[in-house]
PDB file of N, CA and C in Angstrom:
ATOM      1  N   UNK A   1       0.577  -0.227 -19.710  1.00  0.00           N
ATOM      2  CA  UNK A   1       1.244  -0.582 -18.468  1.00  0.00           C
ATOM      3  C   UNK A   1       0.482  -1.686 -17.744  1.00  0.00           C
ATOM      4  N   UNK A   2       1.137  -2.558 -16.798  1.00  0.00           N
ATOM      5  CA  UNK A   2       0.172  -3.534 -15.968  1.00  0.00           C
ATOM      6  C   UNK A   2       0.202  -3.468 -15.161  1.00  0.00           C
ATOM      7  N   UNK A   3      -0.871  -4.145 -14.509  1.00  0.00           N
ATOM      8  CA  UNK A   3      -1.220  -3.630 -13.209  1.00  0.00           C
ATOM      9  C   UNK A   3      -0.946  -4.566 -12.421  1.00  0.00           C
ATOM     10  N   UNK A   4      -0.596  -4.111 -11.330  1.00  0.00           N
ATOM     11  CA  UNK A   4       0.423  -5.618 -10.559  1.00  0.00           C
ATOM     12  C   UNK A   4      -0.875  -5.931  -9.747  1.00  0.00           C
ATOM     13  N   UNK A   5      -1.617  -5.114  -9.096  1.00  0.00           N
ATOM     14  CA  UNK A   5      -2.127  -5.216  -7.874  1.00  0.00           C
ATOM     15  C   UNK A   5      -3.757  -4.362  -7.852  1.00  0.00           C
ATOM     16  N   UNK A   6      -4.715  -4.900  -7.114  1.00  0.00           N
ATOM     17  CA  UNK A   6      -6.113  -4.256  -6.777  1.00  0.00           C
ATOM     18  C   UNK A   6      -6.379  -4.362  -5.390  1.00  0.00           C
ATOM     19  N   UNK A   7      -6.756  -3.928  -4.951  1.00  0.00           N
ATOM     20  CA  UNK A   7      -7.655  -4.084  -3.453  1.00  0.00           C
ATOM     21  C   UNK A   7      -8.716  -3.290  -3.135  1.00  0.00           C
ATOM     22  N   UNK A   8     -10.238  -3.562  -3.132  1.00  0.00           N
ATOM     23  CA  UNK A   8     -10.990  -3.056  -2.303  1.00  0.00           C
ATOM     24  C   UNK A   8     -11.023  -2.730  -0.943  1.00  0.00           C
ATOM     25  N   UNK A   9     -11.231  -1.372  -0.116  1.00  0.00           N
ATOM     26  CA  UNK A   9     -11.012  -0.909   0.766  1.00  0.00           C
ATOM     27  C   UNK A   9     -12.255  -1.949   1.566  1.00  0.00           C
ATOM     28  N   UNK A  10     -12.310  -2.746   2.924  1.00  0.00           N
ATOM     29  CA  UNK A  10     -13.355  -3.277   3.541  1.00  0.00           C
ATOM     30  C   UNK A  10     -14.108  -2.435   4.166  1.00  0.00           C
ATOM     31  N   UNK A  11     -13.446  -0.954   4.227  1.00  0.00           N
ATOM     32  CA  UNK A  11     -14.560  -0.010   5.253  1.00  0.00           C
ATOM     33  C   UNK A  11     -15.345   0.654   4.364  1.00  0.00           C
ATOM     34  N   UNK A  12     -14.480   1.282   3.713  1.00  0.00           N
ATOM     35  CA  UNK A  12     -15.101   2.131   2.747  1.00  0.00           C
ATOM     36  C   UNK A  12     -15.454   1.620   0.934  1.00  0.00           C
ATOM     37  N   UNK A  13     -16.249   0.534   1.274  1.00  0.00           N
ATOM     38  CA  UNK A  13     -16.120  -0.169   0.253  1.00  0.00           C
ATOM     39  C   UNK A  13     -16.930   0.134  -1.399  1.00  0.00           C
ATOM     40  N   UNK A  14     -16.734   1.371  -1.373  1.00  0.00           N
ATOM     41  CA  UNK A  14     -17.039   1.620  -2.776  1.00  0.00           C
ATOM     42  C   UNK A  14     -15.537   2.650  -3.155  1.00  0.00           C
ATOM     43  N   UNK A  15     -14.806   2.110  -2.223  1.00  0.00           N
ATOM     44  CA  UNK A  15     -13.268   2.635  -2.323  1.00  0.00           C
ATOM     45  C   UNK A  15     -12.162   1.600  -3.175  1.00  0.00           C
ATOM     46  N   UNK A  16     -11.186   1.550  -3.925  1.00  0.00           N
ATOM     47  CA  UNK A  16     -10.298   0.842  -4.312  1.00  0.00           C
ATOM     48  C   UNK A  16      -9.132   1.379  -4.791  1.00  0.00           C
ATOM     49  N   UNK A  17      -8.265  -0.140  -4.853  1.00  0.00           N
ATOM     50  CA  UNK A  17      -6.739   1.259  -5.206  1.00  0.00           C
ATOM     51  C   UNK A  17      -6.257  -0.274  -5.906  1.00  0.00           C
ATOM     52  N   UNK A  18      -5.408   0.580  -6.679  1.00  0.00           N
ATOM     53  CA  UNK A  18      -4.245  -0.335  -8.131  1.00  0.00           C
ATOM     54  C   UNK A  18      -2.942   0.145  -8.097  1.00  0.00           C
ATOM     55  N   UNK A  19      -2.027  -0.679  -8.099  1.00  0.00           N
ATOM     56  CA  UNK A  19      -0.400  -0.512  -8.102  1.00  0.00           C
ATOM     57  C   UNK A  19      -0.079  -0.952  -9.606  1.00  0.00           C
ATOM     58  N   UNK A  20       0.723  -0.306 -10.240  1.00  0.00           N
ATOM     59  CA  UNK A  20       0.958  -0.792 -12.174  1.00  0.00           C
ATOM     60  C   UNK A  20       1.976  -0.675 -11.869  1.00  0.00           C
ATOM     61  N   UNK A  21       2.737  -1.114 -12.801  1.00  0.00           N
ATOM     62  CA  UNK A  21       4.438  -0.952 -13.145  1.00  0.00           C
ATOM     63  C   UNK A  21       4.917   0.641 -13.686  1.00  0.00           C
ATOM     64  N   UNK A  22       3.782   1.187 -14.438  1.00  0.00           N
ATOM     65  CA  UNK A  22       4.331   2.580 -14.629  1.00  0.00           C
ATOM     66  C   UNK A  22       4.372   3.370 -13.223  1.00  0.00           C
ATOM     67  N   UNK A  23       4.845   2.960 -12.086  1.00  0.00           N
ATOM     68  CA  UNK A  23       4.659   3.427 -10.424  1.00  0.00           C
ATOM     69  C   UNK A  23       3.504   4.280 -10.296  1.00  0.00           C
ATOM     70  N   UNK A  24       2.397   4.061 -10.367  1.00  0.00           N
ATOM     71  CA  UNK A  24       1.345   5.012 -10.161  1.00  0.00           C
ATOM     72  C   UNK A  24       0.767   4.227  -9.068  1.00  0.00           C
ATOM     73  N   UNK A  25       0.332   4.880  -7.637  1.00  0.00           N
ATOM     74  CA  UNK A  25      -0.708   3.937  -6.969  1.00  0.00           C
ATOM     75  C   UNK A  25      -2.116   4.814  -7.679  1.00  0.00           C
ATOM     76  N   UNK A  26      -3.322   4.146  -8.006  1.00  0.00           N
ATOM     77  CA  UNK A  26      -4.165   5.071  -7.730  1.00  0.00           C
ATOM     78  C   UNK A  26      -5.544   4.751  -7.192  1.00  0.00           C
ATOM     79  N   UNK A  27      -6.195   5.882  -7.021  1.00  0.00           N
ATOM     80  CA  UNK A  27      -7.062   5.292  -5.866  1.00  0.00           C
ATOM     81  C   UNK A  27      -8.437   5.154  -6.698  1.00  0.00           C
ATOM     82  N   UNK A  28      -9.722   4.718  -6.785  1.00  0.00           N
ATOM     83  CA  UNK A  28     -10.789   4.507  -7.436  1.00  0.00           C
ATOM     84  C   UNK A  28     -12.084   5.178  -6.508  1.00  0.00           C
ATOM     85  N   UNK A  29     -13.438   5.507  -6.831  1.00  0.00           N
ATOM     86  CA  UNK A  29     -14.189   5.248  -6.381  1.00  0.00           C
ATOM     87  C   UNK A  29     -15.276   4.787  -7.338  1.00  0.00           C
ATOM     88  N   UNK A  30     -15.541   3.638  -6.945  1.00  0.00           N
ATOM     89  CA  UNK A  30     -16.604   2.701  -8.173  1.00  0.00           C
ATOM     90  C   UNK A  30     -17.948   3.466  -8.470  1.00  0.00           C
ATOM     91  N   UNK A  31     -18.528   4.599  -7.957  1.00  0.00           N
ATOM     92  CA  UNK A  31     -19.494   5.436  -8.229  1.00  0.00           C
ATOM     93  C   UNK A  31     -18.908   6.271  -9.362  1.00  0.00           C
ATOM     94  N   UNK A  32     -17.778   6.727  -9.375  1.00  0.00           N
ATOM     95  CA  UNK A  32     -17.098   7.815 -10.375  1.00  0.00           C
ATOM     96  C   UNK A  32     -16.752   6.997 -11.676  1.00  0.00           C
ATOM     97  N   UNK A  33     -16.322   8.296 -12.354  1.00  0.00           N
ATOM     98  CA  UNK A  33     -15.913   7.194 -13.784  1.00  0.00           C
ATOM     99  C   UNK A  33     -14.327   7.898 -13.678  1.00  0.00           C
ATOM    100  N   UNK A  34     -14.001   8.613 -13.228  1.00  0.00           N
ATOM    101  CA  UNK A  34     -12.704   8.794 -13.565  1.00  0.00           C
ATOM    102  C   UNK A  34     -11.961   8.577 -12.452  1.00  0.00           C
ATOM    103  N   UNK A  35     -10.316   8.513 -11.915  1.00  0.00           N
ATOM    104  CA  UNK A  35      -9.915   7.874 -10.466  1.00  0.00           C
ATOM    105  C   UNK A  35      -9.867   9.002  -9.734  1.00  0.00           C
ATOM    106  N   UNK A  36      -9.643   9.253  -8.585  1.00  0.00           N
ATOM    107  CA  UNK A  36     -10.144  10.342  -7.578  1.00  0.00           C
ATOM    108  C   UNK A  36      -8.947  10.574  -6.834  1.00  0.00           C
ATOM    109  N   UNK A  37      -7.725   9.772  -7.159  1.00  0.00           N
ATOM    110  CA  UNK A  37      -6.440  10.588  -7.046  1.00  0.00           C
ATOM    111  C   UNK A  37      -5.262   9.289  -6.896  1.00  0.00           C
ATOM    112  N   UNK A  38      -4.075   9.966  -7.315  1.00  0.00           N
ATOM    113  CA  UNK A  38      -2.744   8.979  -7.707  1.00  0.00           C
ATOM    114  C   UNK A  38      -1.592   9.554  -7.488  1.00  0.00           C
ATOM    115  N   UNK A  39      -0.908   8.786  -6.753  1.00  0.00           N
ATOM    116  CA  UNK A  39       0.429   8.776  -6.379  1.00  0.00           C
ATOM    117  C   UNK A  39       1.556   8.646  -7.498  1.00  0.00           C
ATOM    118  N   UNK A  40       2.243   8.932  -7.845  1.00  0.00           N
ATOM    119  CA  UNK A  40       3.911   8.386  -8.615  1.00  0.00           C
ATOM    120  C   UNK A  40       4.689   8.032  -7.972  1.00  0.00           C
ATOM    121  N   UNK A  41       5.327   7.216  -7.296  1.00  0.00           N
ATOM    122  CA  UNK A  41       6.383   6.630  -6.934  1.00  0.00           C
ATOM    123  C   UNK A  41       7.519   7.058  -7.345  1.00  0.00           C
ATOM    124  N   UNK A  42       8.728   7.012  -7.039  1.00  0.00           N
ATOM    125  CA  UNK A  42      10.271   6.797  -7.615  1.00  0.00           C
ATOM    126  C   UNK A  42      10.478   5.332  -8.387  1.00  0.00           C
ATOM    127  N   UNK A  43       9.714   4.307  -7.413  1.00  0.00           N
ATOM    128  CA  UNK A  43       9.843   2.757  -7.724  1.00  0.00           C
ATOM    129  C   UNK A  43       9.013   2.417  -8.102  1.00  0.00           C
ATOM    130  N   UNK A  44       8.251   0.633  -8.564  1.00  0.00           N
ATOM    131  CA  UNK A  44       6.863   0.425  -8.689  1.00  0.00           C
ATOM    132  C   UNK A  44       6.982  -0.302  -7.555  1.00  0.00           C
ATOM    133  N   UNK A  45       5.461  -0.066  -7.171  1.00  0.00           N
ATOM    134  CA  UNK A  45       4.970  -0.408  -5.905  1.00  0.00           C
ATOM    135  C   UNK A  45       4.147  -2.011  -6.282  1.00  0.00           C
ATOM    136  N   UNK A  46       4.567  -2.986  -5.674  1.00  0.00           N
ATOM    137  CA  UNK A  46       4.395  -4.622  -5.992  1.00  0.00           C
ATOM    138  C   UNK A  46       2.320  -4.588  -5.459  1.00  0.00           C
ATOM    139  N   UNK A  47       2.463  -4.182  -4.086  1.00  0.00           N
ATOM    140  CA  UNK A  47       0.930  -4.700  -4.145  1.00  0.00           C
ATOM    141  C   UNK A  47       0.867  -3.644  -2.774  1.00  0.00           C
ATOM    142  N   UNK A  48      -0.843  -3.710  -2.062  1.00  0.00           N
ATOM    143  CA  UNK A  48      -1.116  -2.609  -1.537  1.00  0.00           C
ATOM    144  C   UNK A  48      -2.308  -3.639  -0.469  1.00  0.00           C
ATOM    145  N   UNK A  49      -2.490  -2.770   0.431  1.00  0.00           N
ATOM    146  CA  UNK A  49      -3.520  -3.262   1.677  1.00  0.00           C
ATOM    147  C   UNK A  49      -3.865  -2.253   2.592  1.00  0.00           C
ATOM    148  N   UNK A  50      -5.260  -2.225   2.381  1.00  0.00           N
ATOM    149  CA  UNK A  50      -5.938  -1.450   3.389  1.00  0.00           C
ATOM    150  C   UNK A  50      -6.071  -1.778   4.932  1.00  0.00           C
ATOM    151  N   UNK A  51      -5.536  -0.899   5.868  1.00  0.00           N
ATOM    152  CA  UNK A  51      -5.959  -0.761   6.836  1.00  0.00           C
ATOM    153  C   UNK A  51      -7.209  -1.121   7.714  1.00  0.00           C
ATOM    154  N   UNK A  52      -7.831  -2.483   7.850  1.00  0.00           N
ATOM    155  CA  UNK A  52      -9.133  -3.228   8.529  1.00  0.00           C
ATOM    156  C   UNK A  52     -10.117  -2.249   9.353  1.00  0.00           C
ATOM    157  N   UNK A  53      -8.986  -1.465  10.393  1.00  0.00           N
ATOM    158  CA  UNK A  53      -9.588  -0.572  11.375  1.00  0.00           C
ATOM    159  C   UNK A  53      -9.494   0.688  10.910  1.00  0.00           C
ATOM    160  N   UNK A  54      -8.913   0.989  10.167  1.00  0.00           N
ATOM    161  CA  UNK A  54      -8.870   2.664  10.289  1.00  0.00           C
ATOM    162  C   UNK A  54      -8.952   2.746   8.665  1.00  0.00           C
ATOM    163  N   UNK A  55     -10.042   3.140   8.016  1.00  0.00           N
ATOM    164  CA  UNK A  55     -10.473   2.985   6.739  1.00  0.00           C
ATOM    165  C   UNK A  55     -10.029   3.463   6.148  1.00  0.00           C
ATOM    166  N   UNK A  56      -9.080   4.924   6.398  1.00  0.00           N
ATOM    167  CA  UNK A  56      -8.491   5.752   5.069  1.00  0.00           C
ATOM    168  C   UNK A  56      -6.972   5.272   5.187  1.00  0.00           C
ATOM    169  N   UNK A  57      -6.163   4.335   5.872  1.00  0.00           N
ATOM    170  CA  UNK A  57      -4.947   4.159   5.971  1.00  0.00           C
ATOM    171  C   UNK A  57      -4.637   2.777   5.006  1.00  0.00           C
ATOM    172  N   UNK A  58      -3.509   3.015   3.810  1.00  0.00           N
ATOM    173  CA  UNK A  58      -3.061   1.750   3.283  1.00  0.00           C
ATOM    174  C   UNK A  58      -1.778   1.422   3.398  1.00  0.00           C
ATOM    175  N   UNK A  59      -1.268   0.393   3.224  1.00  0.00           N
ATOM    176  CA  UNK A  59       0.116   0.249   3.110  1.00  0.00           C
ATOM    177  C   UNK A  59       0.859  -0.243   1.784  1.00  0.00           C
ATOM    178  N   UNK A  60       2.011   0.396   1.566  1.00  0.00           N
ATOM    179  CA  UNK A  60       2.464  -0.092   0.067  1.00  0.00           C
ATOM    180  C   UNK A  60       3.389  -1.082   0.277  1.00  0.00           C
ATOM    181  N   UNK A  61       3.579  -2.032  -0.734  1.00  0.00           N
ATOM    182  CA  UNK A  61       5.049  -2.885  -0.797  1.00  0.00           C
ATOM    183  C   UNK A  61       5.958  -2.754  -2.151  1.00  0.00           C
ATOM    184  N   UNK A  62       7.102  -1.601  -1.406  1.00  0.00           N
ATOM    185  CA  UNK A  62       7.824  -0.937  -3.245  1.00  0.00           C
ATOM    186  C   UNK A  62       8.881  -1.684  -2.933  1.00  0.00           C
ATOM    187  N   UNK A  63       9.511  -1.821  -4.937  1.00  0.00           N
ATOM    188  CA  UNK A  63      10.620  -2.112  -4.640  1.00  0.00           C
ATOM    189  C   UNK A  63      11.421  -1.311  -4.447  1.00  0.00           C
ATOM    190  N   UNK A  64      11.642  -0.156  -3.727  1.00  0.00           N
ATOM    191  CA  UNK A  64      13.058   0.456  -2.965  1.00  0.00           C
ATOM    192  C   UNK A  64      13.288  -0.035  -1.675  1.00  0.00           C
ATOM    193  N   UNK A  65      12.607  -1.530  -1.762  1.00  0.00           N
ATOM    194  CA  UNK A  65      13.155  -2.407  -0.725  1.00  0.00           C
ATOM    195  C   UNK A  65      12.261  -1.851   0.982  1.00  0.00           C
ATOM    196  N   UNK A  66      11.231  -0.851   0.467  1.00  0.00           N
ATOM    197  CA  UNK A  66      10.362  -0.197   1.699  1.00  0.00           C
ATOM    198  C   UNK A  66       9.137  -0.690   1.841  1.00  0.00           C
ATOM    199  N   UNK A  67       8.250  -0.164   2.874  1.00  0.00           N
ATOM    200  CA  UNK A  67       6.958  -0.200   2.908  1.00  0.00           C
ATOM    201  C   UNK A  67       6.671   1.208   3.452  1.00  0.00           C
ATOM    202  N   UNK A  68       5.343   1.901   2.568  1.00  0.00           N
ATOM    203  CA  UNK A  68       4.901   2.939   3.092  1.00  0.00           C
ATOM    204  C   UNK A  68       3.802   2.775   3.274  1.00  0.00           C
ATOM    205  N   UNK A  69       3.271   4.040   4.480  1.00  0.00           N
ATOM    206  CA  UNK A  69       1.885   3.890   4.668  1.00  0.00           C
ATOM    207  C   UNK A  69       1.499   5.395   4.337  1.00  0.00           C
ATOM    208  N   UNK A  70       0.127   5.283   4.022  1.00  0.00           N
ATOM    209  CA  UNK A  70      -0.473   6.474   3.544  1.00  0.00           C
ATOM    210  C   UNK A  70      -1.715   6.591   4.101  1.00  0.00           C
ATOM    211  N   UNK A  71      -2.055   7.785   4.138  1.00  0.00           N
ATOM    212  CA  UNK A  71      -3.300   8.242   4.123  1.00  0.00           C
ATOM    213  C   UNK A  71      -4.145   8.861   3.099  1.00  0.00           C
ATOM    214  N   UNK A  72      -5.572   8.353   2.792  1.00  0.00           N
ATOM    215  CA  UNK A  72      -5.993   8.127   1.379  1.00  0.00           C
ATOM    216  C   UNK A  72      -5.986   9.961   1.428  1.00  0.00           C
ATOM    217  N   UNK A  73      -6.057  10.610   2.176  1.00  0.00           N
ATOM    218  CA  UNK A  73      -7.096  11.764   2.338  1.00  0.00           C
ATOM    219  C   UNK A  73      -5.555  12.768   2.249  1.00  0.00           C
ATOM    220  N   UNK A  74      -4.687  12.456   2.116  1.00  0.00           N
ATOM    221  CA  UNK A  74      -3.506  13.479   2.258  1.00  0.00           C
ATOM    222  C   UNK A  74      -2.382  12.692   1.661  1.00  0.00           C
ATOM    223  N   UNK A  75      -2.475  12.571   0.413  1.00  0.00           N
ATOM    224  CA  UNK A  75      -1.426  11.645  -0.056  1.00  0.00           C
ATOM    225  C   UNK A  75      -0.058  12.615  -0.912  1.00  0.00           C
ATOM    226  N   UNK A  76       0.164  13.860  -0.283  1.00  0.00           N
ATOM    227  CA  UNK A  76       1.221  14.059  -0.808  1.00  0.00           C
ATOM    228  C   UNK A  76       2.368  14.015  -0.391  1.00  0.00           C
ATOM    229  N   UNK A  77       2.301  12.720   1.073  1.00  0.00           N
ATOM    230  CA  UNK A  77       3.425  12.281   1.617  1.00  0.00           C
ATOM    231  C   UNK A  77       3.142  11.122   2.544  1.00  0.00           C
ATOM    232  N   UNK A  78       4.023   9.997   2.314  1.00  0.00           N
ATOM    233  CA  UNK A  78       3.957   8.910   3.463  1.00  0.00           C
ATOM    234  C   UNK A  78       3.978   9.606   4.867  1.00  0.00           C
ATOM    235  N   UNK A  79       2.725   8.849   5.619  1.00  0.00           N
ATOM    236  CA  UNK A  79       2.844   9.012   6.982  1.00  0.00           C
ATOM    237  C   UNK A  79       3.817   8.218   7.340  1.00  0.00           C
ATOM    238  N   UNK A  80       4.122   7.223   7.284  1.00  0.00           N
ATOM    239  CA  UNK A  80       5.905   6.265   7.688  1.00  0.00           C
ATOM    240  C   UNK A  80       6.455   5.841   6.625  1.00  0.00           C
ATOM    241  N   UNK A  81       7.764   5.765   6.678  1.00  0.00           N
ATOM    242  CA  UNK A  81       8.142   4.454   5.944  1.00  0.00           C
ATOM    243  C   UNK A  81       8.702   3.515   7.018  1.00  0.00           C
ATOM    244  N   UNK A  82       8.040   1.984   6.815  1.00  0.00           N
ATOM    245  CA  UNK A  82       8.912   1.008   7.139  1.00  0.00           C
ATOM    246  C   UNK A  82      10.351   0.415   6.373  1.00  0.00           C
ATOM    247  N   UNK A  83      11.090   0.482   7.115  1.00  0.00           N
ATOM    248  CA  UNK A  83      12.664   0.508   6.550  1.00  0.00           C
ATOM    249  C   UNK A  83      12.813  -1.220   7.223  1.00  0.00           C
ATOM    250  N   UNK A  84      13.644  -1.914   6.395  1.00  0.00           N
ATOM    251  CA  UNK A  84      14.133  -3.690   7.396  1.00  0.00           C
ATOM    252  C   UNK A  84      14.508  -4.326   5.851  1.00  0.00           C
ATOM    253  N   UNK A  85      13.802  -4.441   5.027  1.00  0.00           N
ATOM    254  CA  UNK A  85      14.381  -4.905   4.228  1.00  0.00           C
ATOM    255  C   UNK A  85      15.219  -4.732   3.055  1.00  0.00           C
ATOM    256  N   UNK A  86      16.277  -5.844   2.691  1.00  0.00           N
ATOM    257  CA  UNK A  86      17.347  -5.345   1.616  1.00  0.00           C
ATOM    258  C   UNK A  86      16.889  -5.814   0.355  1.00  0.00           C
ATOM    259  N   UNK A  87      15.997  -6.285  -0.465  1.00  0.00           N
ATOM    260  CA  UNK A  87      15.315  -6.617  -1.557  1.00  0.00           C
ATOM    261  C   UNK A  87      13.673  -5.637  -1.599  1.00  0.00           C
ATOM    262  N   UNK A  88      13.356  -6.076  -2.692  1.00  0.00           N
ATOM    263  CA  UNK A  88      12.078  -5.395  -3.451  1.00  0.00           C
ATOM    264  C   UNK A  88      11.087  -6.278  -2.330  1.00  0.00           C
ATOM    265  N   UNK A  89      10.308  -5.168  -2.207  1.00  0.00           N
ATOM    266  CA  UNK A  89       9.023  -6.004  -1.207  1.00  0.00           C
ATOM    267  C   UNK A  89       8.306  -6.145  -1.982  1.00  0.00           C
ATOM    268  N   UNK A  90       7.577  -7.789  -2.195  1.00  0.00           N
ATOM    269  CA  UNK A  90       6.510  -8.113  -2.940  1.00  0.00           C
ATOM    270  C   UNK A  90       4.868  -7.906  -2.575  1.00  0.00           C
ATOM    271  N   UNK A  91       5.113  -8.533  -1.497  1.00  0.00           N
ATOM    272  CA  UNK A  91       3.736  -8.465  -0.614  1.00  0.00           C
ATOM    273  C   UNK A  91       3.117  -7.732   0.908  1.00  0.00           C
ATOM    274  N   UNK A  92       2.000  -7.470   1.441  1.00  0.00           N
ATOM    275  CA  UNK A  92       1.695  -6.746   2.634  1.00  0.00           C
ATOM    276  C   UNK A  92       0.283  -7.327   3.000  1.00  0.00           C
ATOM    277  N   UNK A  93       0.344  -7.256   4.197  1.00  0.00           N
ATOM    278  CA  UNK A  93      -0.991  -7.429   4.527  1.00  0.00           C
ATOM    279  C   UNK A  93      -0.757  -7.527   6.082  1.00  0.00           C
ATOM    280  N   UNK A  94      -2.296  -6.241   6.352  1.00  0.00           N
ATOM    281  CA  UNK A  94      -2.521  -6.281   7.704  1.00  0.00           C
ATOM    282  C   UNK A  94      -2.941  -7.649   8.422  1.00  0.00           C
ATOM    283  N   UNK A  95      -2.509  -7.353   9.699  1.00  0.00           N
ATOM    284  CA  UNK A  95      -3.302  -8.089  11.056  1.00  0.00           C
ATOM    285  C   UNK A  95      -4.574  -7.587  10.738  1.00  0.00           C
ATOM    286  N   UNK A  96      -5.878  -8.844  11.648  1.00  0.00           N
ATOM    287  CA  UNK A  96      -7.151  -8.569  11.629  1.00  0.00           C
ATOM    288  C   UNK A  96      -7.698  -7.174  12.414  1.00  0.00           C
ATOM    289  N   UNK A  97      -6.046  -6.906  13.045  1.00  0.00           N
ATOM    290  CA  UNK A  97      -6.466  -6.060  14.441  1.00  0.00           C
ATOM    291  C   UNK A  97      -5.985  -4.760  14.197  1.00  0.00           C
ATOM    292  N   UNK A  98      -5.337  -4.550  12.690  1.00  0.00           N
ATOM    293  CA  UNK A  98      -5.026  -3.153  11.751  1.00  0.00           C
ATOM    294  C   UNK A  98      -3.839  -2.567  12.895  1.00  0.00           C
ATOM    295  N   UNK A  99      -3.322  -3.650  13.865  1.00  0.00           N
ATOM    296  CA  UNK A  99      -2.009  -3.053  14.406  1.00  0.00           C
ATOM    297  C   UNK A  99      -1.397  -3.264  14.193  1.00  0.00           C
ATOM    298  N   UNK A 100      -0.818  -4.296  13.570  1.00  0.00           N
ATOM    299  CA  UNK A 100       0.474  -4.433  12.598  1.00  0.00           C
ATOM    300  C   UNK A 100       0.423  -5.288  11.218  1.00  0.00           C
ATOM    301  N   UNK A 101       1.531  -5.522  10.615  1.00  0.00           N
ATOM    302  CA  UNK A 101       1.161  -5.767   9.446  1.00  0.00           C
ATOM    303  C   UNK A 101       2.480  -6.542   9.080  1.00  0.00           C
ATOM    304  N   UNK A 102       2.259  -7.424   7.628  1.00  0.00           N
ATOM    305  CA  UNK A 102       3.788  -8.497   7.884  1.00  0.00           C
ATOM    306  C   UNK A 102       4.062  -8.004   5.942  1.00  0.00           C
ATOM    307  N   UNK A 103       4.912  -8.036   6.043  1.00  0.00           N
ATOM    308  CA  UNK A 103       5.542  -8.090   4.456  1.00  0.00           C
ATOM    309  C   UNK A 103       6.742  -8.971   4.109  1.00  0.00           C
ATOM    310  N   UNK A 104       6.638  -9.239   2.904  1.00  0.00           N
ATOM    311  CA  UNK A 104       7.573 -10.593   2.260  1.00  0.00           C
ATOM    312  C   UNK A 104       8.206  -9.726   1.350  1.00  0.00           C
ATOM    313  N   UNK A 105      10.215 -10.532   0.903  1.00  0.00           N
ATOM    314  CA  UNK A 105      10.501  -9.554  -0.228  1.00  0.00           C
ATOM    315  C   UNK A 105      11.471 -10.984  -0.760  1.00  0.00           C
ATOM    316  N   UNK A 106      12.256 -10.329  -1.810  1.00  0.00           N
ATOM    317  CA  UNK A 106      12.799 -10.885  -2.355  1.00  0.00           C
ATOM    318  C   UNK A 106      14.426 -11.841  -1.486  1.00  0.00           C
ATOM    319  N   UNK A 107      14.485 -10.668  -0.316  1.00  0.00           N
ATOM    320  CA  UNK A 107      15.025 -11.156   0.073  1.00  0.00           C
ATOM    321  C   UNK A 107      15.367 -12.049   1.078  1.00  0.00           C
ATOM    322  N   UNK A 108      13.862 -13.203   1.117  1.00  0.00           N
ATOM    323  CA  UNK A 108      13.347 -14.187   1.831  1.00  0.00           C
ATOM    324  C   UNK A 108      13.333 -14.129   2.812  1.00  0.00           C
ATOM    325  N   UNK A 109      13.071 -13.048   3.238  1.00  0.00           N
ATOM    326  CA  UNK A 109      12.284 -12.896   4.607  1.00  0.00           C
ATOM    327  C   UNK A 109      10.924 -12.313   4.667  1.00  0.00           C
ATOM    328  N   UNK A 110      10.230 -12.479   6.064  1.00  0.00           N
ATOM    329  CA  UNK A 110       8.874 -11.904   6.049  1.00  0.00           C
ATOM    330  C   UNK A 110       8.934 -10.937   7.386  1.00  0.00           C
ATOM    331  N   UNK A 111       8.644  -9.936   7.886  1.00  0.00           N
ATOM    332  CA  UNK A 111       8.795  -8.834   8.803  1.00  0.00           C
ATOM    333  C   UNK A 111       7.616  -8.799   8.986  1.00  0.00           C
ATOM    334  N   UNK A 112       7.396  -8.510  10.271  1.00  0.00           N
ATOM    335  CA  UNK A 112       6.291  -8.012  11.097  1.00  0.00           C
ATOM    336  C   UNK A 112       6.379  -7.105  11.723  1.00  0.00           C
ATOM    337  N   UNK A 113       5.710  -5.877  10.944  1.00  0.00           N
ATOM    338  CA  UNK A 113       5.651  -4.123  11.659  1.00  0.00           C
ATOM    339  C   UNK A 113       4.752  -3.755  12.520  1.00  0.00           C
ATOM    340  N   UNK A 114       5.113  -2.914  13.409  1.00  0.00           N
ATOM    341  CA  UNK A 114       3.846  -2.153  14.071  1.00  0.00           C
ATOM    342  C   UNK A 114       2.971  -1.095  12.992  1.00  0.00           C
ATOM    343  N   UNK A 115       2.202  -0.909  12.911  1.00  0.00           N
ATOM    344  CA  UNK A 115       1.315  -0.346  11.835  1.00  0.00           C
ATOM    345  C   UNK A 115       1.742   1.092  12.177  1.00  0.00           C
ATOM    346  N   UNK A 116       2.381   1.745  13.469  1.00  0.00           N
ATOM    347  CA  UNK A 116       2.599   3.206  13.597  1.00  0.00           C
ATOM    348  C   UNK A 116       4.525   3.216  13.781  1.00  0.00           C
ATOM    349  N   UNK A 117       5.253   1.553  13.610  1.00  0.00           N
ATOM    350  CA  UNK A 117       6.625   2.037  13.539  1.00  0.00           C
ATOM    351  C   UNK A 117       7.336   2.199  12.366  1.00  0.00           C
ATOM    352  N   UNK A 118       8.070   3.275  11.927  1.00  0.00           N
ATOM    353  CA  UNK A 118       8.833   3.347  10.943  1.00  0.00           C
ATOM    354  C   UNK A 118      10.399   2.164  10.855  1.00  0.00           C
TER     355      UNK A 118
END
């Protein structure tokens, strides 16, 4: 399977997470040898971004046309989904100020969320 996507966490930085096409997010810790826990999706999730200020929070960009956010520490359910767009979201990435966050999709637009609105 390939892996669409990596990101090192900036807070917790012996933290990391990978998005593949077989929809798995999963999460890493570079001290361990094996991953320390993983999501399945319904969809594959395009790419992923950690939260600047609040170290255990990431956000996904799937294509069921959503963005979710998670918490690394309780991942057996999105804390939101952001709902706005009608195409596969490719990309995400927080503000410096981890209060909101902008995503791009296929369907050429780019949205700018509040990091706590669904």
């Amino acid at each position: 399977d390939s892996i669409y996507s990596t990101k090192f966490n900036k807070v917790e930085v012996n933290v990391l997470a990978s998005t593949a096409s077989d929809r798995n997010i999963v999460l890493y810790d570079v001290r361990q040898k094996t991953p320390i826990k993983k999501i399945v999706m319904k969809m594959a999730t395009n790419a992923l971004c950690w939260n600047p200020m609040q170290a255990f929070l990431f956000v996904t960009a799937n294509e069921d046309h959503n963005c979710y956010t998670f918490d690394m520490r309780h991942l057996d359910h999105a804390l939101t989904i952001h709902q706005d767009h009608v195409s596969a979201v490719m990309s995400v990435d927080y503000s410096p100020t981890g209060l909101e966050f902008t995503s791009g999709s296929y369907d050429r637009t780019v949205r700018i969320f509040g990091a706590d609105d669904g």
